[in-house]
Protein backbone atom coordinates (compact mmCIF):
# COMPACT_ATOMS: atom_id res chain seq x y z
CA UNK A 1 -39.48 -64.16 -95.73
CA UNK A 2 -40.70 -61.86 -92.95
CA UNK A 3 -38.52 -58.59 -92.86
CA UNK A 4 -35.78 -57.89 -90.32
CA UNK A 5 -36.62 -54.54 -89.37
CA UNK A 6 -39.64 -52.21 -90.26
CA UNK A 7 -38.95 -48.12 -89.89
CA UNK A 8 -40.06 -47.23 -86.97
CA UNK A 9 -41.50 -43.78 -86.65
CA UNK A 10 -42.60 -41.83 -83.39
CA UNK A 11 -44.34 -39.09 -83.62
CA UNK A 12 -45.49 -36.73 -81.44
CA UNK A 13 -49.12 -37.61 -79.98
CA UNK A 14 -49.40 -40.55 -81.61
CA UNK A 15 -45.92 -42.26 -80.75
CA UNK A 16 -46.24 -46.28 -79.66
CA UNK A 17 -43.65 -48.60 -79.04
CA UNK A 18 -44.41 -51.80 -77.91
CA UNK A 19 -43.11 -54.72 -79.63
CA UNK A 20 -43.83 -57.21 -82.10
CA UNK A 21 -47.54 -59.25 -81.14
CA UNK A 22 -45.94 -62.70 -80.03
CA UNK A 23 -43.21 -61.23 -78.13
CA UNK A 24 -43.62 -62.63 -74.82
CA UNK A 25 -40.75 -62.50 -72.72
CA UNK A 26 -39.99 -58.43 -73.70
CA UNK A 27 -37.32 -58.65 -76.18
CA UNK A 28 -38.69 -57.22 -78.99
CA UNK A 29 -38.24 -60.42 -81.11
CA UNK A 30 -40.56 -63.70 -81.03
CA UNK A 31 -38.57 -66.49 -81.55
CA UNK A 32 -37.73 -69.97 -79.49
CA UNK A 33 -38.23 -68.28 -75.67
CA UNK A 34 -41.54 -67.16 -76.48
CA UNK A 35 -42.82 -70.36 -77.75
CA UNK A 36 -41.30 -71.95 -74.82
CA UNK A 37 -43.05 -69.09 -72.66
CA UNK A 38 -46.39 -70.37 -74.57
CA UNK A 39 -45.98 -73.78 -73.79
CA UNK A 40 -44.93 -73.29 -70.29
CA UNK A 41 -48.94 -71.11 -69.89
CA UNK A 42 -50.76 -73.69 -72.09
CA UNK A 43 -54.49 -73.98 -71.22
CA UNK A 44 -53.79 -70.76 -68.40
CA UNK A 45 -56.26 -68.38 -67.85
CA UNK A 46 -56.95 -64.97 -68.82
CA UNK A 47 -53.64 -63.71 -66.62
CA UNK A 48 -51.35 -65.23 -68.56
CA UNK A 49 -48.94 -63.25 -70.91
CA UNK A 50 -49.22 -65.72 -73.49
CA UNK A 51 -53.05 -65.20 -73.87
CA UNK A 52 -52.14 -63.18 -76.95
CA UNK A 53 -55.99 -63.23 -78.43
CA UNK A 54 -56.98 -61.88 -74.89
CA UNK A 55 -59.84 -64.66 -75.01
CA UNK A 56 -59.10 -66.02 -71.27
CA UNK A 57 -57.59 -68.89 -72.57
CA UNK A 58 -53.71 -69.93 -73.66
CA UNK A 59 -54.82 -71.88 -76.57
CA UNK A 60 -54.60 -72.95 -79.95
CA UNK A 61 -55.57 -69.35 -81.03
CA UNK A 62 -52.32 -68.23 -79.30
CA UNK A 63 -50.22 -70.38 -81.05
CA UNK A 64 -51.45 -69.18 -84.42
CA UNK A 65 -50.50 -65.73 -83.09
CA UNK A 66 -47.01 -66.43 -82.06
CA UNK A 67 -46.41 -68.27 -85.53
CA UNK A 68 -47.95 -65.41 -87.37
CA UNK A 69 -44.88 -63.14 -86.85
CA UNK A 70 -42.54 -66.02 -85.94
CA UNK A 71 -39.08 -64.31 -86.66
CA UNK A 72 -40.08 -60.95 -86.51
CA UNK A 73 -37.85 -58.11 -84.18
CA UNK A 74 -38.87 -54.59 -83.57
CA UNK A 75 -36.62 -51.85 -82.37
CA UNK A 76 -37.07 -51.22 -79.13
CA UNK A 77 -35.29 -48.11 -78.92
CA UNK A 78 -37.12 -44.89 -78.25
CA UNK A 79 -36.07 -41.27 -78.05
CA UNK A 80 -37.70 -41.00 -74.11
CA UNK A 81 -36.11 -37.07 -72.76
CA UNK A 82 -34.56 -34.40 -74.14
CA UNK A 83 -33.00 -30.58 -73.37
CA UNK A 84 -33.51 -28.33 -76.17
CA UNK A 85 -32.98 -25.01 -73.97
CA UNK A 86 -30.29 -25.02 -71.89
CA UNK A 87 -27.62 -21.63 -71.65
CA UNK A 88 -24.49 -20.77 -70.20
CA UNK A 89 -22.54 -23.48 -68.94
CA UNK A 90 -25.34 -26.22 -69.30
CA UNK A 91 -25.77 -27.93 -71.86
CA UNK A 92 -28.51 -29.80 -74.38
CA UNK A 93 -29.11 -33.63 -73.88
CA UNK A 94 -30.86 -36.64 -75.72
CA UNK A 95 -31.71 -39.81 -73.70
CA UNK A 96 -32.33 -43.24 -75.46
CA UNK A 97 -33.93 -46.00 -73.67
CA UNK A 98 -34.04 -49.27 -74.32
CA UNK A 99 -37.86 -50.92 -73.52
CA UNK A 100 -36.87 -54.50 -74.68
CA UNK A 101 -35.27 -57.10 -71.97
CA UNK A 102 -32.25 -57.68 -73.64
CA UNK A 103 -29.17 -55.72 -74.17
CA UNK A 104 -29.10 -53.34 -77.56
CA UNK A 105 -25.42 -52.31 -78.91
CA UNK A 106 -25.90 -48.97 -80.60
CA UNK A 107 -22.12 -47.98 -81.75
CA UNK A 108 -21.78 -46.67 -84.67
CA UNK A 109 -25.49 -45.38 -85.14
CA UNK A 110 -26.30 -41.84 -85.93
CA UNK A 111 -27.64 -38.82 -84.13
CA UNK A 112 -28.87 -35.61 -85.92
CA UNK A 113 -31.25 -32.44 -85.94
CA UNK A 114 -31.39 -32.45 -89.81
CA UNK A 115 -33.10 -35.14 -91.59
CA UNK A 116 -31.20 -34.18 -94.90
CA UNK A 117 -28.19 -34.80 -92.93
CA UNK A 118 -28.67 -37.99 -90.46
CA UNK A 119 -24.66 -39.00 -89.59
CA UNK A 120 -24.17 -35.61 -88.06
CA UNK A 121 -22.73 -37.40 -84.95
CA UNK A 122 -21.83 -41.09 -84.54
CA UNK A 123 -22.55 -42.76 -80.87
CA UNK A 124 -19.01 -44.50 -80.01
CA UNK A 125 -18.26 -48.32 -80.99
CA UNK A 126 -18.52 -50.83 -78.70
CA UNK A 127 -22.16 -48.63 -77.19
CA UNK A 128 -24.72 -50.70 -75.71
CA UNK A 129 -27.96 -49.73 -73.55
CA UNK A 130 -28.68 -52.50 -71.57
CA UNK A 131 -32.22 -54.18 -70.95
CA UNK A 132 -34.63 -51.17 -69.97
CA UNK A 133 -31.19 -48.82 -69.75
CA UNK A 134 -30.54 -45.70 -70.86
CA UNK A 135 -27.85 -43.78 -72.82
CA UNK A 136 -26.97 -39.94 -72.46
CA UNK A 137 -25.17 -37.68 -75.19
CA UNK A 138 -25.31 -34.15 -74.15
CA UNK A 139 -24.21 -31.43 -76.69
CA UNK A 140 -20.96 -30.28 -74.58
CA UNK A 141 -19.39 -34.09 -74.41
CA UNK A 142 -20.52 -35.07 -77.54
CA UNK A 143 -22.86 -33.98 -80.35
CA UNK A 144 -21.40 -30.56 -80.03
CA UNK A 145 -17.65 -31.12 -78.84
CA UNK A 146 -15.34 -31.20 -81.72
CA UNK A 147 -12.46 -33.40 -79.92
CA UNK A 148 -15.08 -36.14 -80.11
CA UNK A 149 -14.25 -38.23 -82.58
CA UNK A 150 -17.68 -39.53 -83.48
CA UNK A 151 -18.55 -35.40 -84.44
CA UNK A 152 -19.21 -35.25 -88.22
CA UNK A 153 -20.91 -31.84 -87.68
CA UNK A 154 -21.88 -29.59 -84.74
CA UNK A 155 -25.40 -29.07 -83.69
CA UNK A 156 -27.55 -28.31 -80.66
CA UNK A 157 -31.27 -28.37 -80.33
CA UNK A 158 -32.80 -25.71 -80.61
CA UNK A 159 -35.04 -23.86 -77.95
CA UNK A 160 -37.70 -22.81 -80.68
CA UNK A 161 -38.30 -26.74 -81.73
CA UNK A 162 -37.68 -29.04 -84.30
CA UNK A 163 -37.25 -32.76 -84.36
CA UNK A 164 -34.00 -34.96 -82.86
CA UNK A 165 -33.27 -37.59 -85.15
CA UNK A 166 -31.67 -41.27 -84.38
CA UNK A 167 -30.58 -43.43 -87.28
CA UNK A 168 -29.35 -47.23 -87.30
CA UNK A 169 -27.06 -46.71 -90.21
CA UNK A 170 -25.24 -49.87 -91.47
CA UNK A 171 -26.20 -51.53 -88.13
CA UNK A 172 -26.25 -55.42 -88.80
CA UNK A 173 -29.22 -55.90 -86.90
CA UNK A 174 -31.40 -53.36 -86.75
CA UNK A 175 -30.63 -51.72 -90.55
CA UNK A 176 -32.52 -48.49 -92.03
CA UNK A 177 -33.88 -47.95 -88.82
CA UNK A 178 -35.26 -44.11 -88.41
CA UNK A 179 -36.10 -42.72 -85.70
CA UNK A 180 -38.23 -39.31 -85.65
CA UNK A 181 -38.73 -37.63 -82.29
CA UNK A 182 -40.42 -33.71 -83.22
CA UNK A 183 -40.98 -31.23 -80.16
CA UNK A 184 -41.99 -27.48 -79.79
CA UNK A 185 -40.65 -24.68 -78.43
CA UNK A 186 -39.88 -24.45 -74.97
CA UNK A 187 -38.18 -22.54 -71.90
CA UNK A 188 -34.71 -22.68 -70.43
CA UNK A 189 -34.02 -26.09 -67.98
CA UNK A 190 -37.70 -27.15 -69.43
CA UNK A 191 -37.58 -31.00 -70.75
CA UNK A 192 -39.50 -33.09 -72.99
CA UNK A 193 -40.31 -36.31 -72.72
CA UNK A 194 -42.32 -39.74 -73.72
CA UNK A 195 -46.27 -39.84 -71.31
CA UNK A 196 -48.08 -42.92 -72.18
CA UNK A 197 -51.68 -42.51 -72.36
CA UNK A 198 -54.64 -44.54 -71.60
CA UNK A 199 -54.62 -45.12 -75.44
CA UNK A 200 -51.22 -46.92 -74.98
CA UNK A 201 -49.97 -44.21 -77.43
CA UNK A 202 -47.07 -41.83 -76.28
CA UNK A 203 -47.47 -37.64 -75.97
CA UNK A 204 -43.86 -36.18 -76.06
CA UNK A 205 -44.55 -33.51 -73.19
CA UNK A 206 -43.17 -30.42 -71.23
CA UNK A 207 -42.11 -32.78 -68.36
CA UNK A 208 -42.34 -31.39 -64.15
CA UNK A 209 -38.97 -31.95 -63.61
CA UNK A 210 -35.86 -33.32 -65.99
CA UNK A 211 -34.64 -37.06 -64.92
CA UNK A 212 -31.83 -37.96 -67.45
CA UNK A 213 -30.60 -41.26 -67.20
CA UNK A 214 -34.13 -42.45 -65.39
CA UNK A 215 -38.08 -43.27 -65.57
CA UNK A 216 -39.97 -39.92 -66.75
CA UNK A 217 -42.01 -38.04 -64.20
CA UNK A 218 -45.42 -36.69 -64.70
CA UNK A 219 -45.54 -34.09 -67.52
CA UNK A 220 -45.93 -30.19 -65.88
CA UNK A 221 -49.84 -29.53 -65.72
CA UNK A 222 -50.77 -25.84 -65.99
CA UNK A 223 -50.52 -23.38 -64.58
CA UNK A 224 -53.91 -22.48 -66.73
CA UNK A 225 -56.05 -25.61 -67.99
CA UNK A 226 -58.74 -26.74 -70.00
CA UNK A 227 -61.57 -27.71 -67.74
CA UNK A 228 -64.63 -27.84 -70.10
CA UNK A 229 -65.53 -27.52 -73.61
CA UNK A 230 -68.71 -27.16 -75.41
CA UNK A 231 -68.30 -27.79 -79.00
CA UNK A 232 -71.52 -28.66 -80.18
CA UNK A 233 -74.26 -27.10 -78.54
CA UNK A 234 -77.80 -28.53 -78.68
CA UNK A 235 -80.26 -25.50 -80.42
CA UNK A 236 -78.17 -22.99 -81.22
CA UNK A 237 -74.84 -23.20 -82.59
CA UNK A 238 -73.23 -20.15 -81.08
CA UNK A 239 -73.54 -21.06 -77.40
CA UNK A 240 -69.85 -22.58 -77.78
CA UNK A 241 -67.12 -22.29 -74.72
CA UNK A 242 -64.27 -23.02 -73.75
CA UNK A 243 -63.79 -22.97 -69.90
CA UNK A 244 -60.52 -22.01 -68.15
CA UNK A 245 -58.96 -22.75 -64.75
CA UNK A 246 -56.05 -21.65 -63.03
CA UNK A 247 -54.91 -24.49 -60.32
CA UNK A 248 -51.75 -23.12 -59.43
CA UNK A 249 -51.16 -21.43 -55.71
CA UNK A 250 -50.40 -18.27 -57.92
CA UNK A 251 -52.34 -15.96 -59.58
CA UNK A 252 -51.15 -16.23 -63.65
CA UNK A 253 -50.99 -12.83 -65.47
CA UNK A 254 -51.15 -13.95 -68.70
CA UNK A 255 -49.04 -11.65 -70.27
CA UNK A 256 -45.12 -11.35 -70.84
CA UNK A 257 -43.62 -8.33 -70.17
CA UNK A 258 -40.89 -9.11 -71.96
CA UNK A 259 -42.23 -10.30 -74.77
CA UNK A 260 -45.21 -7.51 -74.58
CA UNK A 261 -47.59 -10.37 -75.83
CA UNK A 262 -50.17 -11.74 -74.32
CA UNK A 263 -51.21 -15.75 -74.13
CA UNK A 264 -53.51 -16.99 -77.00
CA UNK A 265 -55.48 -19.67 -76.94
CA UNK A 266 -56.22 -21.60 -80.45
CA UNK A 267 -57.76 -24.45 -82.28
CA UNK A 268 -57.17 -25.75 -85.50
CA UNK A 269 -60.47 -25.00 -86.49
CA UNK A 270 -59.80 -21.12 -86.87
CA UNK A 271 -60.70 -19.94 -83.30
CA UNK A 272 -58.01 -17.75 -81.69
CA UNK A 273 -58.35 -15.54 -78.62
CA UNK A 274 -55.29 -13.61 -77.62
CA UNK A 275 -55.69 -12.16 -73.99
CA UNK A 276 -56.58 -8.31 -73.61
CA UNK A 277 -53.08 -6.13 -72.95
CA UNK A 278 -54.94 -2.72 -71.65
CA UNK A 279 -54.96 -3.86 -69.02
CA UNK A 280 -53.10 -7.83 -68.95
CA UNK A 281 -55.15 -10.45 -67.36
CA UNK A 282 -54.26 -11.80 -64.50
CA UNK A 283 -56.25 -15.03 -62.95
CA UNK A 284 -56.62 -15.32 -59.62
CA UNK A 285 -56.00 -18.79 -57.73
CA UNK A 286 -58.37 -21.00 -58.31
CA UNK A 287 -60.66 -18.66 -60.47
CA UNK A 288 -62.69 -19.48 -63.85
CA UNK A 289 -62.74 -17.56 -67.24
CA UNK A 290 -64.68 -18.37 -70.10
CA UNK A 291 -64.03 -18.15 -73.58
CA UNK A 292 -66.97 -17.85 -75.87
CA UNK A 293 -68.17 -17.38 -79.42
CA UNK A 294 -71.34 -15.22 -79.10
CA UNK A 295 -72.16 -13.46 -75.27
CA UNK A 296 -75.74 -13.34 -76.04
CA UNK A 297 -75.91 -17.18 -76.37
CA UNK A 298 -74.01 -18.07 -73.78
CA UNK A 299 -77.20 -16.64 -71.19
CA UNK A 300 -78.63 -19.99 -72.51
CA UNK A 301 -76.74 -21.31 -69.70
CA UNK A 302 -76.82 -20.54 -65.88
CA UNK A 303 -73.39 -18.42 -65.72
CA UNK A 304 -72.40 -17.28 -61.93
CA UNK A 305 -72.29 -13.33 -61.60
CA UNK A 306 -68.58 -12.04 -61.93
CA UNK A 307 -67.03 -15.14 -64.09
CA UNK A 308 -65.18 -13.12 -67.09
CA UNK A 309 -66.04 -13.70 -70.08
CA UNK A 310 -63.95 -13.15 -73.31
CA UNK A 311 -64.87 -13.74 -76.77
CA UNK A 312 -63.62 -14.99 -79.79
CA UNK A 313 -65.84 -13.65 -82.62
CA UNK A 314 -64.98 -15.41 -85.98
CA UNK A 315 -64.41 -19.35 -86.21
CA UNK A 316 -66.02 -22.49 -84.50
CA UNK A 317 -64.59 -25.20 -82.79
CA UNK A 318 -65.24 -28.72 -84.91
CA UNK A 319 -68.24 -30.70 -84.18
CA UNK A 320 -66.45 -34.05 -84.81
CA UNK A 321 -63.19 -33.83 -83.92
CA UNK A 322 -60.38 -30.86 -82.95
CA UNK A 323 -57.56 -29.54 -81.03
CA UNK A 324 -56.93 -26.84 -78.48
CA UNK A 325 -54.10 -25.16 -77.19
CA UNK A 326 -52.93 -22.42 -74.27
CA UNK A 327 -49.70 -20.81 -75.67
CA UNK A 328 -47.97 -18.21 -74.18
CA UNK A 329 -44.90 -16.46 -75.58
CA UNK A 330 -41.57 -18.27 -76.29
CA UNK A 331 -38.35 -16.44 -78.19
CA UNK A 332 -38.14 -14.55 -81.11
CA UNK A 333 -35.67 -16.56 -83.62
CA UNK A 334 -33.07 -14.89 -86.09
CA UNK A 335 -35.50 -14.17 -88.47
CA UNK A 336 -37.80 -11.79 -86.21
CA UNK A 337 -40.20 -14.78 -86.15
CA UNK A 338 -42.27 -15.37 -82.51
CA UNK A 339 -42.26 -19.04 -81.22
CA UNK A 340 -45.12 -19.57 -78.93
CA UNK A 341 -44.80 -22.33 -76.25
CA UNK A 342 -48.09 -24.50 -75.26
CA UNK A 343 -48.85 -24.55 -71.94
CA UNK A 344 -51.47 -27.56 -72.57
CA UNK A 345 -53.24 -29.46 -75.64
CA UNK A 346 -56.54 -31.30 -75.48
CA UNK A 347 -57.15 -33.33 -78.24
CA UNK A 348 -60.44 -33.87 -78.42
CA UNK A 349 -63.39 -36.54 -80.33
CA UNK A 350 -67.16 -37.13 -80.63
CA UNK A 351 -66.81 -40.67 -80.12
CA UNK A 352 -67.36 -41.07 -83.82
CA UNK A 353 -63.81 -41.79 -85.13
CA UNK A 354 -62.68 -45.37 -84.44
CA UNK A 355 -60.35 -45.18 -87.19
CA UNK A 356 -58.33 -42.51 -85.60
CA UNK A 357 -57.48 -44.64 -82.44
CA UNK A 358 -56.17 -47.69 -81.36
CA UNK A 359 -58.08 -50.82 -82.09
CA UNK A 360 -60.51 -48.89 -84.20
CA UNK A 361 -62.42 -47.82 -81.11
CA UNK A 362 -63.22 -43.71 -80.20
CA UNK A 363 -63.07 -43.54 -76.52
CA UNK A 364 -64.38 -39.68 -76.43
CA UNK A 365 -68.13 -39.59 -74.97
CA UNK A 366 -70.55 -39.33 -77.77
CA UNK A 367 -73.24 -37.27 -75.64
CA UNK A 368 -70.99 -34.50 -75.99
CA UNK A 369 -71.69 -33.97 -79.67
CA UNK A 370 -75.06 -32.40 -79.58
CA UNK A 371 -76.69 -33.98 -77.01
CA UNK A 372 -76.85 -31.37 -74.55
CA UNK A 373 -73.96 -32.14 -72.57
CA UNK A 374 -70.45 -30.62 -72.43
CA UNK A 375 -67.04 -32.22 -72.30
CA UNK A 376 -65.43 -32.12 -68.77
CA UNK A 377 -62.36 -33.04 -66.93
CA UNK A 378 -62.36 -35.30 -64.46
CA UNK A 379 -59.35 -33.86 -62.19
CA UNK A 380 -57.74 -30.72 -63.22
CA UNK A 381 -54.32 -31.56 -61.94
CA UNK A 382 -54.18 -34.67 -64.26
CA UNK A 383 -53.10 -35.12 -67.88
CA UNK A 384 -55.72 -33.08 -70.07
CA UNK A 385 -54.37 -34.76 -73.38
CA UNK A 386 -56.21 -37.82 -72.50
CA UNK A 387 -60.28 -39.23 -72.87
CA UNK A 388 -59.65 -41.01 -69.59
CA UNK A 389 -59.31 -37.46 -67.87
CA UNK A 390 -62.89 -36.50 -69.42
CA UNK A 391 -66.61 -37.15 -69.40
CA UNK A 392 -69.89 -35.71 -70.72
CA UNK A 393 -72.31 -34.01 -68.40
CA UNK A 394 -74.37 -31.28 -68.17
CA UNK A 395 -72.69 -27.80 -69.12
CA UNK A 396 -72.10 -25.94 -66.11
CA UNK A 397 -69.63 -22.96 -67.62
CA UNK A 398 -68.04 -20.42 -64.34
CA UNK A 399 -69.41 -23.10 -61.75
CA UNK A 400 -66.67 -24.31 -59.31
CA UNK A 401 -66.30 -28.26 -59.55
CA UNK A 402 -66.07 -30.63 -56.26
């Protein structure tokens, strides 16, 4: 008997929601209307929805496909935008969407912030997001109002980060469903929400602007990026960099006077540079930095006169695979404890790790990984967190791109 329902998980940077394979009319079940849907493309070519093999043919193949997870239904529910910062008379907010084509009743499910306590608030009987719809609960009207009667226990998000969870409870249909949405700190009015990537996976992002109740807009890029990485240099090992842009109209002090910290950038392989204080940085428009482990190796390369340079010292960045962040300075939580807020991840690979991505296949350029090329993005104003945004070719660290 094939199960009714499997957990569905989505976590941040890897998060994917797209239905059961089979499922070809979009509503997250495969049942009579897809074999219909099959029959009605039989012998079509490589256009066709119900080429499920993707072998330019509706076929045979395709049928074994579509009977393969006969009966099976995904939740199509995802956890798409959310407020976690908002003060004064605003308020925090959650928006569900519905991906599938057909109507989803959610009363009586279950939204929390606490995974050892899921039924903090119950959505309202007779709840239903229709086909690609989406549902709003904002903290004031509901998961925080106490005359709602759905209100188990108060929370809000908070602004320092932590995860929003949606439960199915006892839900006929779609039972034991748990859904896991994490996201980091962030700034007042500042949004998160679901960016698909060329992987077909899902970041859950700093958005531009909020859109409750609507399609996401492009996530907020910079105003300081990532515009090239070497992180395996051919010879020596030490001629490492990380390369720095600012493409705002503004120059970007990176600083907080506030705060009195400066922005760091980190990797998860041990580097860590936090910006000088005596005096703060400040980039100009337009203008390059680079980030570097050894000075002296870096004249390897062909670096313009007056690029600044700033150094790391101890750690590397990982030859295979790794992950780097700009973070600048969030809140300070009740237990004296600083929150940092990133102002951009890159994710990055050597092309080597199939396993780690969809359909087993490592879209990062491999001639980045020792060949004597660097890692650079395509267009700066893009998405950074994504291989399609980034090719190999010769290092050229401080030089202005076209």
């Amino acid at each position: 008997m094939v199960p009714r329902i499997a957990i569905l998980l989505l976590l941040c940077l890897t998060a994917s929601a797209e239905g059961p394979s089979g499922d070809l009319n979009g509503d997250y079940r495969v049942d009579l209307a897809d074999l219909t849907l099959l029959g009605d493309q039989w012998l079509a070519g490589p256009e066709a929805i119900a080429d499920l093999n993707q072998d330019g043919q509706v076929d045979g193949f395709d049928l074994v496909v579509l009977a393969d997870h006969w009966g099976q239904r995904d939740c199509p529910i995802v956890i798409n935008e959310l407020l976690a910062h908002a003060h004064a008379e605003a308020s925090d907010w959650i928006e569900l969407h519905n991906l599938s084509s057909a109507p989803v009743p959610l009363g009586g499910w279950f939204l929390s912030d606490n995974k050892k306590d899921l039924r903090r608030y119950q959505i309202a009987a007779g709840t239903v997001i229709e086909p690609y719809g989406y549902l709003l609960l904002y903290e004031t009207i509901h998961f925080g109002n106490s005359l709602d009667p759905g209100l188990r226990k108060a929370f809000a998000f908070t602004e320092h980060g932590e995860t929003a969870y949606l439960s199915s409870g006892d839900d006929p249909v779609f039972a034991d469903v748990l859904i896991e949405q994490p996201f980091g700190p962030s700034d007042t009015g500042d949004p998160f929400g679901r960016h698909r990537t060329s992987l077909g996976t899902y970041d859950f992002v700093t958005m531009s602007v909020p859109t409750p109740g609507a399609a996401n807009r492009y996530p907020r890029i910079g105003p300081l990026v990532i515009r090239e990485i070497m992180y395996h240099p051919a010879g020596n090992a030490d001629a490492e960099y990380i390369e720095l842009a600012n493409i705002s109209d503004l120059p970007v002090t990176l600083f907080d006077p506030e705060a009195q910290e400066p922005w760091q950038i980190m990797s998860d392989s041990g580097v860590s540079v936090a910006f000088p204080t005596h005096p703060p940085v400040t980039v100009r428009t337009g203008e390059i930095v680079l980030l570097v482990r050894d000075p002296v190796a870096l004249k390897f390369y062909d670096v313009p006169a007056g690029v600044r340079i700033f150094t790391w010292g101890s750690g590397k960045l990982d030859n295979g695979s790794g992950s780097l962040q700009i973070l600048r300075p969030g809140d300070v939580d009740e237990w004296g404890l600083r929150h940092w807020i990133e102002v951009e991840r890159v994710n990055y690979s050597d092309g080597s790790h199939g396993r780690d991505f969809p359909r087993g296949l490592d879209p990062w350029p491999v001639q980045a990984d020792g060949f004597g090329f660097s890692l650079t993005r395509i267009l700066p104003g893009r998405y950074g967190n994504d291989p399609n945004n980034w090719q190999a070719t010769l290092p050229t660290p401080g030089t202005a791109h076209p």
